[in-house]
Protein backbone atom coordinates (compact mmCIF):
# COMPACT_ATOMS: atom_id res chain seq x y z
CA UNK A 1 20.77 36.44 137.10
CA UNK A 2 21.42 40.07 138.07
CA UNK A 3 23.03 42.03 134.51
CA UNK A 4 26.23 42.80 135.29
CA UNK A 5 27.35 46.15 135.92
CA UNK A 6 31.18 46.16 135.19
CA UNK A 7 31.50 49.53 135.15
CA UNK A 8 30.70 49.85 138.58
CA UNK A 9 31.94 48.85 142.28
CA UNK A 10 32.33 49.51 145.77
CA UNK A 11 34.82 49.49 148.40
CA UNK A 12 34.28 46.29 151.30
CA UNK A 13 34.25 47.12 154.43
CA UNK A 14 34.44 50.50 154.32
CA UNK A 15 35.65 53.26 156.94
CA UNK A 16 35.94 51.58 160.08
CA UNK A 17 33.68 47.84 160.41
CA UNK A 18 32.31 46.46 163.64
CA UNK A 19 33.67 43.01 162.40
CA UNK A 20 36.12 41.63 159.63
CA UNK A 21 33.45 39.25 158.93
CA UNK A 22 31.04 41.96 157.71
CA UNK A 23 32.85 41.58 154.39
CA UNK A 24 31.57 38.27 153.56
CA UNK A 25 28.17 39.47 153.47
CA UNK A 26 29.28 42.55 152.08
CA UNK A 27 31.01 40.98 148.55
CA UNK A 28 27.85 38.48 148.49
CA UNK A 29 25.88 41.85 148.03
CA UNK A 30 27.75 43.04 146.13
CA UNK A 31 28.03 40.64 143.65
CA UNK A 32 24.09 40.26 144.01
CA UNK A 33 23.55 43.82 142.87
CA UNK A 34 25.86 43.59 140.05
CA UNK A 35 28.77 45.73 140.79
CA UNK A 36 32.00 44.52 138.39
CA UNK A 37 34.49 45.16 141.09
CA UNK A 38 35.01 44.65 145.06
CA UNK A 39 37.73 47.39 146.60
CA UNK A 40 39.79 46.20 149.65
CA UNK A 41 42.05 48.80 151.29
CA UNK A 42 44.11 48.29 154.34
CA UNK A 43 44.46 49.63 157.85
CA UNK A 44 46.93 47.45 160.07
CA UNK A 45 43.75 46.89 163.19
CA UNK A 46 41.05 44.56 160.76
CA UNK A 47 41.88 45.10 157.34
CA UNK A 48 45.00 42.97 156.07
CA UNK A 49 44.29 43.09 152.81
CA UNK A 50 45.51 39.59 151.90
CA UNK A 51 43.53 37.62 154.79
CA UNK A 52 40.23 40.11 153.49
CA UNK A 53 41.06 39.28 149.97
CA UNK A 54 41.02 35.70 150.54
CA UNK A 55 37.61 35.57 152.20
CA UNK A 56 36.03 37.70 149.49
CA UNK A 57 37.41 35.46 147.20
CA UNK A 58 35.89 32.49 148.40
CA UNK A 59 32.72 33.97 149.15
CA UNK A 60 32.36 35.21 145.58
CA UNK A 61 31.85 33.77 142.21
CA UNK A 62 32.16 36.42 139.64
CA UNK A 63 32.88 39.82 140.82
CA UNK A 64 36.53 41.12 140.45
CA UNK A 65 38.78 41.56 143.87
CA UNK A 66 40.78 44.53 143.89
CA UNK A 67 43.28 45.79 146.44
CA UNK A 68 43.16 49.40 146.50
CA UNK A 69 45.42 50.00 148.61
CA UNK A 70 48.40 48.11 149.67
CA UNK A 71 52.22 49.19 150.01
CA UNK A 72 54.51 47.19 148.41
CA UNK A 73 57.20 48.04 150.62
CA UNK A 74 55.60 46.41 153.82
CA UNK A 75 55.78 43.13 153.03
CA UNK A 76 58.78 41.13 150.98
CA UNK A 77 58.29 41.42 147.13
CA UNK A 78 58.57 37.31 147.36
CA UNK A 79 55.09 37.51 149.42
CA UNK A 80 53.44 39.85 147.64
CA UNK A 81 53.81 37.67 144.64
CA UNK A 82 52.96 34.81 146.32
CA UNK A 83 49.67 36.36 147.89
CA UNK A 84 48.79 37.40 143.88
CA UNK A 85 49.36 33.81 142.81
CA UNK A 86 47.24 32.21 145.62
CA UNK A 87 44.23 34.98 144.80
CA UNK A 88 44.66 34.32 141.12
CA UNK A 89 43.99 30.49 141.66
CA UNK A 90 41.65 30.87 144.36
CA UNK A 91 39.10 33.24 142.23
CA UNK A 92 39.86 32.12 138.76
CA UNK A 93 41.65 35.19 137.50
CA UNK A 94 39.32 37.77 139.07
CA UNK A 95 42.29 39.14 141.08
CA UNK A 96 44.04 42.61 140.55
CA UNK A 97 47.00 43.52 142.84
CA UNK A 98 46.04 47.14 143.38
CA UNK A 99 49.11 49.57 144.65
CA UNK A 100 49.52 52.89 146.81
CA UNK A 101 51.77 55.37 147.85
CA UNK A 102 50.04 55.53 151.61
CA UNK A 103 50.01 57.83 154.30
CA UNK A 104 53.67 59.75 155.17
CA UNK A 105 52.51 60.64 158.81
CA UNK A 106 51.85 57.10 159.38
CA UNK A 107 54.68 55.44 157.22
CA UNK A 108 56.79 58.04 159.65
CA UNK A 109 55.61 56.66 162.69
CA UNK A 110 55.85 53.07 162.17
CA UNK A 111 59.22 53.96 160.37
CA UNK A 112 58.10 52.62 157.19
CA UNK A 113 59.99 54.03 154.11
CA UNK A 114 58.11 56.55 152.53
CA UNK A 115 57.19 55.18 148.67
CA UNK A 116 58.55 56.79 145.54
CA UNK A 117 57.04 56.81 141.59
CA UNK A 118 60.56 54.79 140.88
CA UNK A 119 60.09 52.14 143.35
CA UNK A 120 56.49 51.43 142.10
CA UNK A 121 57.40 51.24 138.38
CA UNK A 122 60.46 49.02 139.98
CA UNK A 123 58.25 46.87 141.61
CA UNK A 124 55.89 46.65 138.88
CA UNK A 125 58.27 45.60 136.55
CA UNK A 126 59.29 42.71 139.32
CA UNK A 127 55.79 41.42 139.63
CA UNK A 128 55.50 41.33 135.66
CA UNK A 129 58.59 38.89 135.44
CA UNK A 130 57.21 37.03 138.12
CA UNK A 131 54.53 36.48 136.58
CA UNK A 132 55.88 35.72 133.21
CA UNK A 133 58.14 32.57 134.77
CA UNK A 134 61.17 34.39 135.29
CA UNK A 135 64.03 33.94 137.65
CA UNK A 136 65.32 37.53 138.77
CA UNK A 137 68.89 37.20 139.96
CA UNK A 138 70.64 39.91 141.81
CA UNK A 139 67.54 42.64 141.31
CA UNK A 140 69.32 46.26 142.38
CA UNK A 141 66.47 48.90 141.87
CA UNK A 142 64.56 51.46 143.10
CA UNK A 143 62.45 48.71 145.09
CA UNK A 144 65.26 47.15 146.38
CA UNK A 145 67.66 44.70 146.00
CA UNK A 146 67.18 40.86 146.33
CA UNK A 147 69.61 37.76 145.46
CA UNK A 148 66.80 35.80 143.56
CA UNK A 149 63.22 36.06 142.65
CA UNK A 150 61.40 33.56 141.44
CA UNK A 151 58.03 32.20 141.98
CA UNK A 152 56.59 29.44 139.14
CA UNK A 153 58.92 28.61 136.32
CA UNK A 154 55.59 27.21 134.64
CA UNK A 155 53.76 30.84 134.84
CA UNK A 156 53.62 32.44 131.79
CA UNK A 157 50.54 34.78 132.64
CA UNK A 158 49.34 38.76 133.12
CA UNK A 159 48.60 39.86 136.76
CA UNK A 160 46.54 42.85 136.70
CA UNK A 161 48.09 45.80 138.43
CA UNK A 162 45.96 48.85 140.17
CA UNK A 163 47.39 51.99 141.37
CA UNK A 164 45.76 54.53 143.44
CA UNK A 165 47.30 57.66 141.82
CA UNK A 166 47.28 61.83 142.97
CA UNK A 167 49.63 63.22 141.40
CA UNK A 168 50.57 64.06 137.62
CA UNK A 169 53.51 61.36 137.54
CA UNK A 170 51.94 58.81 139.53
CA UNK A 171 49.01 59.27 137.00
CA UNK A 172 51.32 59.21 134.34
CA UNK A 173 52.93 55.83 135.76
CA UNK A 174 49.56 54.46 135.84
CA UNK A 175 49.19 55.06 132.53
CA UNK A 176 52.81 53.54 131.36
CA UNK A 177 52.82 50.35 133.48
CA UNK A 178 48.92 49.47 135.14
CA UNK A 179 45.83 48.18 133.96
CA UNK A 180 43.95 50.18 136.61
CA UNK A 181 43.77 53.25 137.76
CA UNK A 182 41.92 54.77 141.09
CA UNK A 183 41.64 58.34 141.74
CA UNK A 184 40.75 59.76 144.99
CA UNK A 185 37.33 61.17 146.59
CA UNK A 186 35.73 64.48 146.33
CA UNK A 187 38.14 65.65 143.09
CA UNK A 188 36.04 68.18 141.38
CA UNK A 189 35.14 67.33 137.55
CA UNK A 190 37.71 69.80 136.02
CA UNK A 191 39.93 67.76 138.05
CA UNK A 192 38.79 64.48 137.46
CA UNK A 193 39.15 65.42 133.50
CA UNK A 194 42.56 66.47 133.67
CA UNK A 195 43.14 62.75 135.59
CA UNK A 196 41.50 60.79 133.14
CA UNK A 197 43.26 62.78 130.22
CA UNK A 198 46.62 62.58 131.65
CA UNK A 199 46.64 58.73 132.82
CA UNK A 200 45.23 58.46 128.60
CA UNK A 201 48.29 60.24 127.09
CA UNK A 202 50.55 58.44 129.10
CA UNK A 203 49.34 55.32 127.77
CA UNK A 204 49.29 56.10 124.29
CA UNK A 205 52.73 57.88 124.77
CA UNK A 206 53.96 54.65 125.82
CA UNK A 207 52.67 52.45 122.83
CA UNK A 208 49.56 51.14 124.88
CA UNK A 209 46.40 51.40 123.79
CA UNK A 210 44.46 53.91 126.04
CA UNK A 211 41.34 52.08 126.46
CA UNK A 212 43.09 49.14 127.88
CA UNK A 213 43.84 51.45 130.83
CA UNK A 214 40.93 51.71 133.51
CA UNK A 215 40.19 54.82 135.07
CA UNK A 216 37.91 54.42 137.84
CA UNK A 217 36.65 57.22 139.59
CA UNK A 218 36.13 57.04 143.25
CA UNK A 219 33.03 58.98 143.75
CA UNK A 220 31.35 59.42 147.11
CA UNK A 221 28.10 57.78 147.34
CA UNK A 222 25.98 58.69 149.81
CA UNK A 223 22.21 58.87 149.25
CA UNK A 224 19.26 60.68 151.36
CA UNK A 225 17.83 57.34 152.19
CA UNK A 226 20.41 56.55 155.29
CA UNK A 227 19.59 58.63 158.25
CA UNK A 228 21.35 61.77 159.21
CA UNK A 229 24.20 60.64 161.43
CA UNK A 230 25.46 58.44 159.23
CA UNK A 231 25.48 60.49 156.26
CA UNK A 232 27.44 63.01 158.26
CA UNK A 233 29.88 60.41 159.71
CA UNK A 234 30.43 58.80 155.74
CA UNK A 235 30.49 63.01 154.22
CA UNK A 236 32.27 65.37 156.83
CA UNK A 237 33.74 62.46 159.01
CA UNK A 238 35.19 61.10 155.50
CA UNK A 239 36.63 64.23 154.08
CA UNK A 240 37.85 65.14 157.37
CA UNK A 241 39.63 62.76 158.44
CA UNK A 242 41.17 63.41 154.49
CA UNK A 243 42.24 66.22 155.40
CA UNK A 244 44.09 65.48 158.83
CA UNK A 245 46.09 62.78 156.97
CA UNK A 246 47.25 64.66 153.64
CA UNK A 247 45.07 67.83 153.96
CA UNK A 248 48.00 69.94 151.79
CA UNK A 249 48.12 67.64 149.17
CA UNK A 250 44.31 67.09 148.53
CA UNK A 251 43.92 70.78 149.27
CA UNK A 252 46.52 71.74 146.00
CA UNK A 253 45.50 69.43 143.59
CA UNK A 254 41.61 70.87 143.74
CA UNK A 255 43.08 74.85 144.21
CA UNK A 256 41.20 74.95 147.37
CA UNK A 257 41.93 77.76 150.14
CA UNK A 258 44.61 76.60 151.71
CA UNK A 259 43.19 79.02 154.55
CA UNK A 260 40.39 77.12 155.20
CA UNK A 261 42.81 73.95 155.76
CA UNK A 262 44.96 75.82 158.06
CA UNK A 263 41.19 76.97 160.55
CA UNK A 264 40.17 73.19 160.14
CA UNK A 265 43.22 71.45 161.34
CA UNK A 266 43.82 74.19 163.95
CA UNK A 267 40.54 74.27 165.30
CA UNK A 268 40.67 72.52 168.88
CA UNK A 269 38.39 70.16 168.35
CA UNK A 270 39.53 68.80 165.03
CA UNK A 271 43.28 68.48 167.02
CA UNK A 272 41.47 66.71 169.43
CA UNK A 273 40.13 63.62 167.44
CA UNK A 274 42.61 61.44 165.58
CA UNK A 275 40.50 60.40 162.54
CA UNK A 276 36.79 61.89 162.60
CA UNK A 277 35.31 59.15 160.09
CA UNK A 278 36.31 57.05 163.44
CA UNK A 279 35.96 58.06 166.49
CA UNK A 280 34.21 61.95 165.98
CA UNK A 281 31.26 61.81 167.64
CA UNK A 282 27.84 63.35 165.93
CA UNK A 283 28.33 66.75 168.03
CA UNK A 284 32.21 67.10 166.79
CA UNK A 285 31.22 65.78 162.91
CA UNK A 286 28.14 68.52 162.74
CA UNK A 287 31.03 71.05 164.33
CA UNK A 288 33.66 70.30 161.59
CA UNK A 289 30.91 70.43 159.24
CA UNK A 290 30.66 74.27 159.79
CA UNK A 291 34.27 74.91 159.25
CA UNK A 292 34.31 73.67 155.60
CA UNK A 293 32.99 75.59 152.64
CA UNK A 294 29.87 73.22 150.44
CA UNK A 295 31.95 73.32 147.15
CA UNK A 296 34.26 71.06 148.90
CA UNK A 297 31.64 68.49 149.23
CA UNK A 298 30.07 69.09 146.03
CA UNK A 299 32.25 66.25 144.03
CA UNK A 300 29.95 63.50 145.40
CA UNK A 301 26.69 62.33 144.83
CA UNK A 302 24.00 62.85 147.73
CA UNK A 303 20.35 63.37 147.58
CA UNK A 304 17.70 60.89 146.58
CA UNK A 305 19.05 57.68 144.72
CA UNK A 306 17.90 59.15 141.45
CA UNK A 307 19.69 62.53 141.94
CA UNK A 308 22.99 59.92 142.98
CA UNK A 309 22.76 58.07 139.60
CA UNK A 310 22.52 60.89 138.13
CA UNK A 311 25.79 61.79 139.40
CA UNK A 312 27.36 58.81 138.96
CA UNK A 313 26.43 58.49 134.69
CA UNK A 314 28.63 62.59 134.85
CA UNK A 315 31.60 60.80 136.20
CA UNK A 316 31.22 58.68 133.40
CA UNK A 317 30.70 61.57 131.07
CA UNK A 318 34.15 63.09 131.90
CA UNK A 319 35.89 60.43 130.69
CA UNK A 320 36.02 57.88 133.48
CA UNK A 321 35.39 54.02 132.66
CA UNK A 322 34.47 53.21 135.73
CA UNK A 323 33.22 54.56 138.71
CA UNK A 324 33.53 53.54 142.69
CA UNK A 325 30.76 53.90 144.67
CA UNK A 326 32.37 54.75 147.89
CA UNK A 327 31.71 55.38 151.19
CA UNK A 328 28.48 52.84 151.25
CA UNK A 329 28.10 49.36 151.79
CA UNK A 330 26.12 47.46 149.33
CA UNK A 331 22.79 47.01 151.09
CA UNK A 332 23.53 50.92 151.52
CA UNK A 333 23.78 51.23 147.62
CA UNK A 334 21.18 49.05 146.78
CA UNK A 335 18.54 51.93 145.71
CA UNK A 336 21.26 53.61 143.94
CA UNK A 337 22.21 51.13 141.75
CA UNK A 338 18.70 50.40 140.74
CA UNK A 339 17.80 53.79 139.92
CA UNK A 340 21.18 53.87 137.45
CA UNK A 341 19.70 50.60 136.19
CA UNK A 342 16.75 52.51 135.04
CA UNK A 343 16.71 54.95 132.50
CA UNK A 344 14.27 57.11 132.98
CA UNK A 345 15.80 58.14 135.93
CA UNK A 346 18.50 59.82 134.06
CA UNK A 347 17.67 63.45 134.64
């Protein structure tokens, strides 16, 4: 049997999949390489998170299932808890309920509420109770406000929470209230540092103990070995299409020119494809590629799969616990993850 790697995993299915069904081969590779943890985020088109959650559950044995991200504001709290409940059973505890802010633009346009740092502490505290057996009568917080809650009067358990966290009080929240905590591609070590440090005060600010708090960081992972097109499409595409969802916000928290952002998402071919990890063409990716600076794409690790474990044991060495490898399917990581197996490939 394969050692187990806990300290690392991968996102399922990610950027945009030819098939749903992908993932079941996907978290069977996974688990076959090692990895400690499966990611599942969501887009509405073939990525529910609870129908994908269920099949990597059943398709897996030991790896850990972690949504990362859903909203908790799209679906009732009741049904939420329940989809928790049925993972937890279904994979023997290897279930963590992972939560997100998500996209404004798109919460706008489907006229979805947009999610504050008091409604997910609110909601947090709802799934805890839940969780512990309790009946919630006439709930009036930030998250809403509900006649009764109440799922198993026999629970008495601890879901694992996850929260993808940006900003200084989300990370701070994380550190208060969640067991997990993701931070987001291509941040630059002195930012990743500042992350790690700030999710770790917050948790022993609030009486926790800081190492029970997971920071996983989620570190672009995109080796040499995959041909040209695809690197470009799973780089540029990637961090594009970043940037034409919450380009302001990623661009303040590294102190990048907020210049550059402006030429990028004003140039008229970047208007003129709606998410470039998706639908941009090789011609339009190697274009948008000349429009951002390198430093931008130096948070990641590319190159050959020694140079990317390399990378991946320096996340590590800021402080994170854990690191994502995203942006690659398994079979796509497979090199890389046996070169970090070996250590004289450390450089």
């Amino acid at each position: 049997m394969t050692t187990p790697l806990p300290e690392l995993g991968c996102y399922l299915l990610a950027g945009q999949p030819d098939s749903s069904r992908d993932l079941v081969a996907e978290v069977r590779d996974a688990e076959a390489l090692g990895l400690g943890a499966a990611f599942i985020s969501e887009r509405y088109n073939k990525k529910e998170a609870g129908a994908l959650c269920g099949a990597a559950g059943a398709a897996s044995e030991r790896i850990r299932i972690i949504t990362a991200a859903t909203n908790h504001n799209t679906r009732h709290p009741m049904v939420t808890a329940g989809l928790a409940r049925t993972m937890q059973s279904l994979t023997g505890g290897r279930f963590t309920l992972g939560l997100g802010r998500g996209i404004p633009a798109l919460q706008d346009a489907f006229g979805i509420p947009r999610i504050t740092t008091a409604e997910l502490e609110d909601f947090a505290g709802i799934m805890r109770r839940l969780f512990r057996g309790e009946a919630i009568f006439g709930h009036d917080g930030p998250a809403g406000s509900w006649p009764v809650l109440h799922l198993d009067s026999s629970l008495d358990e601890h879901l694992p929470l996850a929260l993808v966290a940006f900003g200084d009080r989300t990370l701070e929240l994380a550190g208060r209230c969640f067991d997990d905590v993701v931070l987001h591609t291509y941040f630059p070590d002195e930012v990743t540092a500042r992350c790690v440090e700030l999710v770790k005060n917050a948790a022993a600010n609030a009486g926790r103990d800081p190492a029970d708090v997971r920071v996983w960081s989620c570190f672009a992972t995109v080796g040499d070995h995959l041909a040209p097109e695809v690197r470009l499409k799973k780089t540029v595409g990637r961090l594009g299409t970043y940037l034409q969802g919450y380009g302001e916000l990623l661009v303040r928290t590294n102190g990048w020119d907020h210049e550059v952002l402006r030429r990028f998402l004003a140039d008229p071919v970047i208007a003129s494809v709606a998410g470039l990890d998706i639908v941009g063409t090789t011609d339009q990716l190697e274009h948008a590629a000349t429009l951002l600076p390198d430093e931008w794409f130096e948070a990641s690790a590319t190159g050959t799969p020694e140079r990317c474990a390399d990378a991946i044991r320096g996340q590590l060495a800021l402080g994170c616990d854990a690191v994502i490898l995203h942006g690659s399917t398994p079979a796509e990581l497979a090199p890389i993850v046996s070169a970090y197996r070996d250590p004289s490939a450390a450089g």
